[in-house]
Protein backbone atom coordinates (compact mmCIF):
# COMPACT_ATOMS: atom_id res chain seq x y z
CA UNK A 1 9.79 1.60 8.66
CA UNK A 2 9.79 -1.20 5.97
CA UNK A 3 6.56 -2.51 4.53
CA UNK A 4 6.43 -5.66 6.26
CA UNK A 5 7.48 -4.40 9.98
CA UNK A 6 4.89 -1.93 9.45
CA UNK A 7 2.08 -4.69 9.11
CA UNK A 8 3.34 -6.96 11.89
CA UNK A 9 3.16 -3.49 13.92
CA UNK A 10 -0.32 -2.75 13.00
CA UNK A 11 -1.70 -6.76 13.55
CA UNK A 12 -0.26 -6.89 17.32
CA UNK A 13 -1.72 -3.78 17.70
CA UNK A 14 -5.34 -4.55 16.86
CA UNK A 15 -4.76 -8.39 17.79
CA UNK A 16 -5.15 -9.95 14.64
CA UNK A 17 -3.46 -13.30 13.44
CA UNK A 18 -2.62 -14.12 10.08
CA UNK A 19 -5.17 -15.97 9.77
CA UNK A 20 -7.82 -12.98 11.01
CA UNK A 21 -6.28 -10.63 8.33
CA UNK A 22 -7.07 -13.03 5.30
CA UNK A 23 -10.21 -13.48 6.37
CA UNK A 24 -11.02 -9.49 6.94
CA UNK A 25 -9.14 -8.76 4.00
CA UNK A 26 -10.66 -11.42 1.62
CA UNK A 27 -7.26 -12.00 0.53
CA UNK A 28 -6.16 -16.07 -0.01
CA UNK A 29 -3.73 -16.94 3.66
CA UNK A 30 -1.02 -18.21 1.58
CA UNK A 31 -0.52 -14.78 -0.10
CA UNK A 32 0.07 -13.09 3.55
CA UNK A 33 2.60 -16.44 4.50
CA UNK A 34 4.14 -16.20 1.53
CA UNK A 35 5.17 -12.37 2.12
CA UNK A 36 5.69 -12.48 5.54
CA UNK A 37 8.06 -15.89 4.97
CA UNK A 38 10.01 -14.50 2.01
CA UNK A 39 10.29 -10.74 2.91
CA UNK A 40 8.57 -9.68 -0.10
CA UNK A 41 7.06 -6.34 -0.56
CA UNK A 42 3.41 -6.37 -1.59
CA UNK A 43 1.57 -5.47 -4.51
CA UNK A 44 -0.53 -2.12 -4.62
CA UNK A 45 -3.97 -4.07 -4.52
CA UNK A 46 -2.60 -6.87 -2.38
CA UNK A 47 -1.67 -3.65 0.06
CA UNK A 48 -5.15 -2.24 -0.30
CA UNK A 49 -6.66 -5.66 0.64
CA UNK A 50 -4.34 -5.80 3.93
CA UNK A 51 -5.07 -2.18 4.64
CA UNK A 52 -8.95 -2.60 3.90
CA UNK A 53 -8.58 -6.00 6.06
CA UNK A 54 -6.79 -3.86 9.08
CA UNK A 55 -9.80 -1.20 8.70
CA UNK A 56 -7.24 1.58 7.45
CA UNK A 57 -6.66 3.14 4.64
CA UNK A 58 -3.66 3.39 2.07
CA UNK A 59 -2.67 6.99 3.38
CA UNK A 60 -3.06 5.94 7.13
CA UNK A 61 -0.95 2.93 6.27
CA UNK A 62 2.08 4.74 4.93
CA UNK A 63 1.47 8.11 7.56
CA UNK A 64 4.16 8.43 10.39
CA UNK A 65 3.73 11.10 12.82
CA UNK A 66 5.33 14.40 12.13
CA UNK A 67 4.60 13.67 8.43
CA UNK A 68 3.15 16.57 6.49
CA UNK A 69 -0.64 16.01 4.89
CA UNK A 70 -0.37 17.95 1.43
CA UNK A 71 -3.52 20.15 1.80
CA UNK A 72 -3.23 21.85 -1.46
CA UNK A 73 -6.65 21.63 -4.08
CA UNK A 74 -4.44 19.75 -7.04
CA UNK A 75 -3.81 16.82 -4.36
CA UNK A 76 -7.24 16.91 -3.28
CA UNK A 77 -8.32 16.23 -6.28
CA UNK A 78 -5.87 13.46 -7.22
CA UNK A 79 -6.33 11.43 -4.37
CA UNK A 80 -9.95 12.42 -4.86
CA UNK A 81 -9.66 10.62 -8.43
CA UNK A 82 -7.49 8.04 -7.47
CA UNK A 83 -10.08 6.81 -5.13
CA UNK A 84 -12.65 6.10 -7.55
CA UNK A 85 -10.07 3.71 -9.94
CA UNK A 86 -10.28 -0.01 -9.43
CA UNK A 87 -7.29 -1.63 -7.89
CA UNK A 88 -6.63 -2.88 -12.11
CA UNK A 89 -6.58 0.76 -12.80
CA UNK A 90 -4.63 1.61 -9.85
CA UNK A 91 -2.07 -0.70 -10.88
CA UNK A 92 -1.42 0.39 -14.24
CA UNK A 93 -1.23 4.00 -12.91
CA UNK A 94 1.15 2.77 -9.95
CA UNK A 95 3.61 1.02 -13.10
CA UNK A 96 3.41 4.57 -15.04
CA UNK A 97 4.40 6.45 -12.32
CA UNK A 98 7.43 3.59 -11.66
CA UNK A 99 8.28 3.32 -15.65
CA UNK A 100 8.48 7.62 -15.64
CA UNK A 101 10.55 7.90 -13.01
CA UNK A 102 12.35 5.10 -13.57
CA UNK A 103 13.24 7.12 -17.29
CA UNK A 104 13.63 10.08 -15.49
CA UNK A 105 16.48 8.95 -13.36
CA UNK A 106 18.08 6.91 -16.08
CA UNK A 107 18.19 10.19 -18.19
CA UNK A 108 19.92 11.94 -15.09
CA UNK A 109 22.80 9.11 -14.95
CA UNK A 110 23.47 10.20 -18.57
């Protein structure tokens, strides 16, 4: 399920306008229009402040049933770290991880 569709889903579920999630996700209301009206996908922190605003987290965002929780100690402690970045550092991480494998798949069309 696409970004978007997934947070129309989750506002009819817990009955919140537009409106409502900009004001529970301190987040301006023409930054939720705007991505609603032009289909674009959100940014990382802009995510976080929808997700924070809906009163889930980023994991329980992007979870579908029948998904697998990776249990193992190294992604305990990553997500462990990850939790403690600010949504700047989170961001540049996020871009690393894009620019990488980004690199990675250009090298592989070689």
């Amino acid at each position: 399920m696409d970004t978007l569709t997934c947070l129309k889903q989750l506002m009819k579920q817990k009955k919140m306008s537009t409106y409502k999630l900009a004001q529970e996700s301190g987040l301006p209301l023409s930054t939720i229009t705007s991505l609603f009206r032009k289909g674009n996908c959100p940014t990382i922190p802009t995510l976080e402040g929808l997700c924070a605003g809906l009163g889930i987290s980023l994991s329980e965002f992007f979870y579908e049933p029948g998904d697998e929780i990776p249990n193992d100690e190294e992604t305990k402690q990553l997500l462990a770290k990850w939790n403690m970045l600010s949504l700047m550092e989170k961001k540049v991480i996020f871009d690393v991880i894009n620019i990488v494998i980004d690199d990675e798949n250009s090298k592989e069309n070689l």
